[in-house]
N, C-alpha and C. Protein backbone atom coordinates (compact mmCIF):
# COMPACT_ATOMS: atom_id res chain seq x y z
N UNK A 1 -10.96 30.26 -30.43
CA UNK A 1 -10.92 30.31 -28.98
C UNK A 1 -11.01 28.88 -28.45
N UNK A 2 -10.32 28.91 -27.58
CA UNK A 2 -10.07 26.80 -27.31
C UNK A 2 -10.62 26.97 -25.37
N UNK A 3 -11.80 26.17 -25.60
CA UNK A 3 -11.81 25.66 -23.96
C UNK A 3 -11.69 24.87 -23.65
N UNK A 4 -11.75 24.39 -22.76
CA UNK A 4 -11.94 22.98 -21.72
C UNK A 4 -12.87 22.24 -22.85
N UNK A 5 -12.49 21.03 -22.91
CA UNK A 5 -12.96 19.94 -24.26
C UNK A 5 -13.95 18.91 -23.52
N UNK A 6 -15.11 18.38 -23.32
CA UNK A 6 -15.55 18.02 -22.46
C UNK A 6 -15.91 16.36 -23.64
N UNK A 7 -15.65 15.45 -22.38
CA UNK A 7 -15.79 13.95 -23.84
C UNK A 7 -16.38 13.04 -23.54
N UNK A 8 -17.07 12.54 -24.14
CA UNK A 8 -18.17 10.99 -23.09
C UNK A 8 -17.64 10.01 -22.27
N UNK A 9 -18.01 9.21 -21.41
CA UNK A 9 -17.11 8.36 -20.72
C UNK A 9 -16.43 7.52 -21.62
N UNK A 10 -17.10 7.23 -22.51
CA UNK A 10 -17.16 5.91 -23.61
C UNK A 10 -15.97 6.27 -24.66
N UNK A 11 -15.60 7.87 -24.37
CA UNK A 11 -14.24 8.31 -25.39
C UNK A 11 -13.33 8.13 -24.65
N UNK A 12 -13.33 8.55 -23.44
CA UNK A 12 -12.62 9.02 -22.27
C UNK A 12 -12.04 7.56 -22.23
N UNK A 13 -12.61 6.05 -21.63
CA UNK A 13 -12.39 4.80 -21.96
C UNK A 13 -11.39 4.34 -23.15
N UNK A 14 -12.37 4.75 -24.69
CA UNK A 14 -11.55 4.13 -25.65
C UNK A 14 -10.01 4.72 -25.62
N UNK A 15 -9.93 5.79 -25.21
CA UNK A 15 -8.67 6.81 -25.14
C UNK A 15 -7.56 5.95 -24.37
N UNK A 16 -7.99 5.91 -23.08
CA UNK A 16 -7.36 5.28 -22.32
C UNK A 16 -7.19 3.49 -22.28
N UNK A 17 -7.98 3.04 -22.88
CA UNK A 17 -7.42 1.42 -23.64
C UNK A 17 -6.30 1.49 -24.82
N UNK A 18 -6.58 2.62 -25.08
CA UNK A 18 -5.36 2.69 -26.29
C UNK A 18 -4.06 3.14 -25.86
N UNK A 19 -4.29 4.29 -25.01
CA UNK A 19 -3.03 4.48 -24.28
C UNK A 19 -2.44 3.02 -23.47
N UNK A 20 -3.03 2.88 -22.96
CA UNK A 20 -2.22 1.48 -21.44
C UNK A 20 -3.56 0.16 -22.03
N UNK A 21 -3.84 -0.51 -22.59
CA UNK A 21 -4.20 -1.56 -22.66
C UNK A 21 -4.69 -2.15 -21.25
N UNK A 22 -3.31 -2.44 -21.35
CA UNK A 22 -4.13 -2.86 -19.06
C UNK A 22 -4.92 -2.44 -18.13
N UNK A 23 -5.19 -1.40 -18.73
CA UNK A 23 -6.31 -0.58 -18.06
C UNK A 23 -7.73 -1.70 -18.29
N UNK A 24 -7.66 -1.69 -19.38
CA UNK A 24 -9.21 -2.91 -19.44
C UNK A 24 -9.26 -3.91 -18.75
N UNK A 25 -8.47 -4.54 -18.32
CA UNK A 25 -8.53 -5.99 -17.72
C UNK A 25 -7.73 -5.55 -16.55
N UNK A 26 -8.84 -4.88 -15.40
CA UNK A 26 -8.45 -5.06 -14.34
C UNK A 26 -8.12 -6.59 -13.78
N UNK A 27 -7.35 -6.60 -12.62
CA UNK A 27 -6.50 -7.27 -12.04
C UNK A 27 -6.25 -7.29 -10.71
N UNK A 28 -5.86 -8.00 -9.70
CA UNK A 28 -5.53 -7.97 -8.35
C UNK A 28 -3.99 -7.51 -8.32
N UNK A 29 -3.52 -7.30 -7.34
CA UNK A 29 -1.73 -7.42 -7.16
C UNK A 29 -1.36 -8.00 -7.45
N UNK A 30 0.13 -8.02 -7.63
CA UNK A 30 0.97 -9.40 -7.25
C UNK A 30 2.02 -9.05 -6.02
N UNK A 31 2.18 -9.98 -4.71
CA UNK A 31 3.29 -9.95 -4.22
C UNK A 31 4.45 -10.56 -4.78
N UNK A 32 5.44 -9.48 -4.84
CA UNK A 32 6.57 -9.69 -5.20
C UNK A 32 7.73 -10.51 -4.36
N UNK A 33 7.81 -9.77 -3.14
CA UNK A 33 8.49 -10.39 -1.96
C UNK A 33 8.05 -10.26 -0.76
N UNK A 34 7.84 -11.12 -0.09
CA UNK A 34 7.77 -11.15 1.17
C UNK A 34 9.20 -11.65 2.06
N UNK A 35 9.34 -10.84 2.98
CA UNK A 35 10.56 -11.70 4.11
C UNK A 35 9.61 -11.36 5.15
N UNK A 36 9.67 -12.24 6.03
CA UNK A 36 8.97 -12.70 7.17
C UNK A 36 9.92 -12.34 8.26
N UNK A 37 9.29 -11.12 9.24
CA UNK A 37 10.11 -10.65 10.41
C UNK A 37 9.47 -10.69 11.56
N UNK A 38 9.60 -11.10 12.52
CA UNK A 38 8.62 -10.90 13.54
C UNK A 38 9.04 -10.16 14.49
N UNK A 39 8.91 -8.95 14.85
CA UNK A 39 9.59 -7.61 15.75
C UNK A 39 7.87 -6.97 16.29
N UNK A 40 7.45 -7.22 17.76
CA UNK A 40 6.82 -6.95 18.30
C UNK A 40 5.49 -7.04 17.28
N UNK A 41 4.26 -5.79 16.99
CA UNK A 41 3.47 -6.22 15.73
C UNK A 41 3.75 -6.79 14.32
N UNK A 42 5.08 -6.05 13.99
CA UNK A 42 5.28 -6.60 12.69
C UNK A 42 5.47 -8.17 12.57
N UNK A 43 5.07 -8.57 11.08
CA UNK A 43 4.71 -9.65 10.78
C UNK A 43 6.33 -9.79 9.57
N UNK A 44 6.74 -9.03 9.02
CA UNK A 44 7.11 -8.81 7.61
C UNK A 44 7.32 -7.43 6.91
N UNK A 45 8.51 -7.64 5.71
CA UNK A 45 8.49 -6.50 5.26
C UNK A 45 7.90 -7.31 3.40
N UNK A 46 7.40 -6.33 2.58
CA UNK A 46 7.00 -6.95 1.42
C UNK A 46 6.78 -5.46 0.47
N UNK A 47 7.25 -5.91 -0.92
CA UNK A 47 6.96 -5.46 -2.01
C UNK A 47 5.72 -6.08 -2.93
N UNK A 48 5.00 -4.93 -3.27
CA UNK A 48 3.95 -5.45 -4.05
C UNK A 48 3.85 -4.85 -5.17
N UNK A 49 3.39 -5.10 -6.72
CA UNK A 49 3.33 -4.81 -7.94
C UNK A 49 1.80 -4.75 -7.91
N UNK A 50 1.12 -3.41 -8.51
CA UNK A 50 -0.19 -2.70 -8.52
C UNK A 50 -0.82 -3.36 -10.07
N UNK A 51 -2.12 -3.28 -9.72
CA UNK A 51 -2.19 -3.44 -11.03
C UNK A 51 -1.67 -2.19 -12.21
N UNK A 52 -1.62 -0.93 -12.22
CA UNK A 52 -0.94 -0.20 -12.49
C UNK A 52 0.33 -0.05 -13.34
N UNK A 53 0.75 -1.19 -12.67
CA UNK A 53 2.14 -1.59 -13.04
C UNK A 53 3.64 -0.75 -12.25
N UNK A 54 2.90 -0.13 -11.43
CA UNK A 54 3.44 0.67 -10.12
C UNK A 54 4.09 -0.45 -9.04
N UNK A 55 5.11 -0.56 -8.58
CA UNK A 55 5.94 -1.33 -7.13
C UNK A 55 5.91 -0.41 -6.56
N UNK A 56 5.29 -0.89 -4.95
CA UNK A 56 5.69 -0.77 -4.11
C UNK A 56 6.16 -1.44 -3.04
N UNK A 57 7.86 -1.08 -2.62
CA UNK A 57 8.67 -1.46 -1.91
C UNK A 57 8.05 -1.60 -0.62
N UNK A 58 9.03 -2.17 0.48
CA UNK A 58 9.32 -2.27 1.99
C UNK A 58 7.92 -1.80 2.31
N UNK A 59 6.52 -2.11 1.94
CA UNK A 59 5.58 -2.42 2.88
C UNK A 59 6.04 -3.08 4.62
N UNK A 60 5.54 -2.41 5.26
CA UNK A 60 5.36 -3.72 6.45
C UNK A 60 3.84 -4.46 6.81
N UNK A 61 4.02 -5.31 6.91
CA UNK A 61 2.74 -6.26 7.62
C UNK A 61 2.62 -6.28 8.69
N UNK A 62 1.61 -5.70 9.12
CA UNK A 62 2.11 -5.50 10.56
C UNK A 62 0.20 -6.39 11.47
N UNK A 63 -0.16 -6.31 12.68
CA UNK A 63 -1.14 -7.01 13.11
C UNK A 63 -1.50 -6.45 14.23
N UNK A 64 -2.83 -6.10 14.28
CA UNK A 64 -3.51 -5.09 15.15
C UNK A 64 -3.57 -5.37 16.83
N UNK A 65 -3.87 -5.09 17.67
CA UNK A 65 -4.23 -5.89 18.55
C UNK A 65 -5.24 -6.27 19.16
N UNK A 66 -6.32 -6.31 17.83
CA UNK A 66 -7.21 -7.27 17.71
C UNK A 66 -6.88 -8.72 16.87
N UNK A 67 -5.88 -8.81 15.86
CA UNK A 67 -5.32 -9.69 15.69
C UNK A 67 -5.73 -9.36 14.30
N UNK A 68 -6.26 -7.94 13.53
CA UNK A 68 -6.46 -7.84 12.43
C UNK A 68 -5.41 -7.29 11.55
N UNK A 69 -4.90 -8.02 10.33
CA UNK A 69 -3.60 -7.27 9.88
C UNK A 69 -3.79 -5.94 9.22
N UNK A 70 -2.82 -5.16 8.76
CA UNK A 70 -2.94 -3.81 8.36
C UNK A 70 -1.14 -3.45 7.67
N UNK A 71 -1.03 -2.26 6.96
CA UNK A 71 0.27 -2.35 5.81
C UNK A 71 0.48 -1.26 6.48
N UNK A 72 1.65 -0.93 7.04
CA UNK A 72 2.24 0.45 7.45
C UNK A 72 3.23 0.73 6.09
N UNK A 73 2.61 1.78 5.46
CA UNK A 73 3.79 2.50 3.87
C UNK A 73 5.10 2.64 4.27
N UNK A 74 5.98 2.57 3.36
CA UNK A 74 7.50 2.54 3.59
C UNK A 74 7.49 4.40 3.97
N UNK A 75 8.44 3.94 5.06
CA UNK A 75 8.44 5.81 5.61
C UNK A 75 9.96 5.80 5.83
N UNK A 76 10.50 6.68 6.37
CA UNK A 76 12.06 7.08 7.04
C UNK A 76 11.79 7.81 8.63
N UNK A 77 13.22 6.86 9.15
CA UNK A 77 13.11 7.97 10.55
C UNK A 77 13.34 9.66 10.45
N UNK A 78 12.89 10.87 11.07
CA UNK A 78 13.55 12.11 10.79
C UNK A 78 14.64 11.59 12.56
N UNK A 79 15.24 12.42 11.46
CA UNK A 79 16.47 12.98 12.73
C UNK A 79 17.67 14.17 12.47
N UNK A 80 17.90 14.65 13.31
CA UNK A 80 18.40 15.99 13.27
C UNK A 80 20.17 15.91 12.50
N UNK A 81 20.32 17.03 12.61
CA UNK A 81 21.93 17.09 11.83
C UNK A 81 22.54 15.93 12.67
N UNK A 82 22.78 16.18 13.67
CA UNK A 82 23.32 15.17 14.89
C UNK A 82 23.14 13.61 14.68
N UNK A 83 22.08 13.42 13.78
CA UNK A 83 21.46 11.96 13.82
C UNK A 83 21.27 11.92 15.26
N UNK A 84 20.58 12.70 15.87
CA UNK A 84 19.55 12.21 17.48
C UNK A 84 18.22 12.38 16.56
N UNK A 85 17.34 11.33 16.70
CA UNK A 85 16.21 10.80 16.65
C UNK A 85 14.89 12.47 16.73
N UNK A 86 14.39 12.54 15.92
CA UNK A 86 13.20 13.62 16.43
C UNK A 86 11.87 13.01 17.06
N UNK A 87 11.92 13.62 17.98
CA UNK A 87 10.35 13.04 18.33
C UNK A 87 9.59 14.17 18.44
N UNK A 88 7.56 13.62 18.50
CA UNK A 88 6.55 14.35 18.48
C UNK A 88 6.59 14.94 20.25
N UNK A 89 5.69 15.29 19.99
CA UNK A 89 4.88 15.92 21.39
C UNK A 89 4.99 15.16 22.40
N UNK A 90 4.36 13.80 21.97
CA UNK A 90 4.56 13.15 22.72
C UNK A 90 5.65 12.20 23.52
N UNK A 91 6.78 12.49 22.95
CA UNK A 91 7.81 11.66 22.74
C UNK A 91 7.93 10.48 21.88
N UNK A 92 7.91 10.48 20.77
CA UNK A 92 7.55 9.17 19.93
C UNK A 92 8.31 9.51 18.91
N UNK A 93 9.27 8.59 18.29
CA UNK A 93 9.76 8.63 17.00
C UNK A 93 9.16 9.34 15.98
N UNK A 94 9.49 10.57 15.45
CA UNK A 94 8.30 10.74 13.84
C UNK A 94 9.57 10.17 12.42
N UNK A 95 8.55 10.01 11.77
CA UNK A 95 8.61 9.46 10.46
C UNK A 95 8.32 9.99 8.84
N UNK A 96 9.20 10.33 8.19
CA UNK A 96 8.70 11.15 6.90
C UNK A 96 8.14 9.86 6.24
N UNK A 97 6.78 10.17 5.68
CA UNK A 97 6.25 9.03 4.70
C UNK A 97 6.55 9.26 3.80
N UNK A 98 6.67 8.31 2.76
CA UNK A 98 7.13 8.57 1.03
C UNK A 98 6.03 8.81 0.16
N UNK A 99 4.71 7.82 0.60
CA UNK A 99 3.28 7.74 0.31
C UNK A 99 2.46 8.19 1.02
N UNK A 100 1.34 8.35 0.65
CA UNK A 100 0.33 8.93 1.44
C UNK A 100 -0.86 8.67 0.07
N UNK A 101 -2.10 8.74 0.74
CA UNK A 101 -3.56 8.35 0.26
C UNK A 101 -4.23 9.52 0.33
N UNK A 102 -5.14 10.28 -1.02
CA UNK A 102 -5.35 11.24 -0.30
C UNK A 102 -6.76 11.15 0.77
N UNK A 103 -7.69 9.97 0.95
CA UNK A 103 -8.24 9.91 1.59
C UNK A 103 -8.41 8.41 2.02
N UNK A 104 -9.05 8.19 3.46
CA UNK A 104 -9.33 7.00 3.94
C UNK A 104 -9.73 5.42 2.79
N UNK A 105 -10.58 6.15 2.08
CA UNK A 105 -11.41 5.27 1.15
C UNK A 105 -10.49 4.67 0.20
N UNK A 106 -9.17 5.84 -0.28
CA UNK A 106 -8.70 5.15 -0.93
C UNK A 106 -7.17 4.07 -0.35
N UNK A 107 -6.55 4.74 0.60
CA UNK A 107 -6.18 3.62 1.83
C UNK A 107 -6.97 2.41 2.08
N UNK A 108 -7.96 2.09 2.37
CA UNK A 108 -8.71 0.90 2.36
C UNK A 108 -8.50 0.17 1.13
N UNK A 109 -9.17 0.57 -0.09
CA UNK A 109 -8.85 -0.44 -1.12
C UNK A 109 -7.44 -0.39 -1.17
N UNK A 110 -6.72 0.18 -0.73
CA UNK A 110 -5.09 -0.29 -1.83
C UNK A 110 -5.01 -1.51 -0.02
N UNK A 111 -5.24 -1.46 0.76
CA UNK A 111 -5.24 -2.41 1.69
C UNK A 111 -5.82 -3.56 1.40
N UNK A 112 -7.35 -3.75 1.13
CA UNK A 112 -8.02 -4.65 0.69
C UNK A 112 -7.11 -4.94 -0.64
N UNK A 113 -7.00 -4.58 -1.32
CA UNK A 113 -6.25 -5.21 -2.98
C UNK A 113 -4.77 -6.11 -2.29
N UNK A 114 -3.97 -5.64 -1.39
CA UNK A 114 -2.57 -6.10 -1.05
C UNK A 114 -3.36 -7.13 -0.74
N UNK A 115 -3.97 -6.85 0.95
CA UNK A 115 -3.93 -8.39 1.27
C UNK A 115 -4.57 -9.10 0.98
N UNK A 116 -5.22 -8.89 -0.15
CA UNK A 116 -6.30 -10.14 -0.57
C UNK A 116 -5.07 -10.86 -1.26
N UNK A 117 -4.72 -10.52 -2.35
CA UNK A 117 -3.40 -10.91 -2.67
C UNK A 117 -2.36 -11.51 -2.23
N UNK A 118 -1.91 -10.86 -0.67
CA UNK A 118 -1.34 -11.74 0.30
C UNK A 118 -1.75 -12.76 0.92
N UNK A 119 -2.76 -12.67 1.17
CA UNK A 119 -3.59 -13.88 1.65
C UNK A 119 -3.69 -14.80 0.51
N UNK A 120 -3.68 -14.75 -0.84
CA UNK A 120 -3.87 -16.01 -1.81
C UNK A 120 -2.47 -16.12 -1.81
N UNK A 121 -1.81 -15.59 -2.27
CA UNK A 121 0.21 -15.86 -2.03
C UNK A 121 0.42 -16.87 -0.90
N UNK A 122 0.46 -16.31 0.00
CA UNK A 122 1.12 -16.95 1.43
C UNK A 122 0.10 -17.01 2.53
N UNK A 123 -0.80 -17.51 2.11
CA UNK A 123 -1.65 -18.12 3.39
C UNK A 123 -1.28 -18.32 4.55
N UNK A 124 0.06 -18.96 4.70
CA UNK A 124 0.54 -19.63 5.90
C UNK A 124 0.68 -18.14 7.17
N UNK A 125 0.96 -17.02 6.17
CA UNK A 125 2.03 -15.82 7.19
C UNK A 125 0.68 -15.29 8.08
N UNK A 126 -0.54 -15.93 7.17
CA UNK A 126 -1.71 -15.12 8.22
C UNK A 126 -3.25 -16.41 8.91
N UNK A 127 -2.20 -17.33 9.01
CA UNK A 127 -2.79 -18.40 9.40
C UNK A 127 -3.68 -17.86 10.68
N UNK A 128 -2.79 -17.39 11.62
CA UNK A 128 -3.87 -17.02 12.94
C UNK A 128 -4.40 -15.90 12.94
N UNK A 129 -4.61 -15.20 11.71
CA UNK A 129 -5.47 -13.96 12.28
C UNK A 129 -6.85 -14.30 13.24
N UNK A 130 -7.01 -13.14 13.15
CA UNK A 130 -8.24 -13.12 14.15
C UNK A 130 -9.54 -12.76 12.92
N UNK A 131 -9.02 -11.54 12.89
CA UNK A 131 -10.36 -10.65 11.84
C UNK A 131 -9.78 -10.60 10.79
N UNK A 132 -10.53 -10.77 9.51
CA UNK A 132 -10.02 -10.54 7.98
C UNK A 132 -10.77 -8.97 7.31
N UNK A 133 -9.77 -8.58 7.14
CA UNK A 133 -9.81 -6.81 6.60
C UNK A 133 -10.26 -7.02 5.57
């Protein structure tokens, strides 16, 4: 009779160093590309490489209006057979996301990990912030 196999952290670990190696020696990002756009908040569009070894594309950089920056995920416009634009309730463009977080906490660190990263990369693109995330 076979159940659920239950294993110490310390197996669970060696398991997974053997599978992906990189797993042990965590790491920060790397930005891959940045192009520098300036369209009302946005700052930029940018690709970043996870430690993971996961890319992700067409980030935008975008800047609060407190002057604190923040990553809007690569999304798509919806729009109808017609290609006319869908909007919410409110009248506002909606957007299918590609990504999603399943909670706040983990949105924050993949934020904190980019732009710390961005900020050692290209200092210059966030010369005037205001507040550092």
């Amino acid at each position: 009779m076979s159940g659920p196999h239950h294993h110490s952290p310390a197996a669970i670990s060696r398991g997974n160093q053997m599978l992906s190696p990189e797993l042990s020696k965590p790491s920060g990002a790397k930005i891959l590309r940045f192009t520098p756009h300036q369209a009302g908040s946005m700052r930029g569009f940018l690709s970043v490489e996870l430690p993971s070894g996961m890319v992700v594309n067409d980030l935008k950089l975008m800047i609060g209006p407190t002057g604190k920056p923040w990553l809007a995920m690569p999304s798509q416009k919806q729009v109808d057979r017609d290609g006319t634009p869908r909007l919410d309730a409110n009248g506002k463009q909606t957007y299918t996301q590609f990504v999603e977080f399943a909670n706040r906490s983990a949105a924050d660190r993949f934020r904190h990990l980019v732009l710390a990263a961005f900020r050692q990369q290209h200092p210059e693109a966030l010369a005037g912030e205001v507040n550092r995330s």
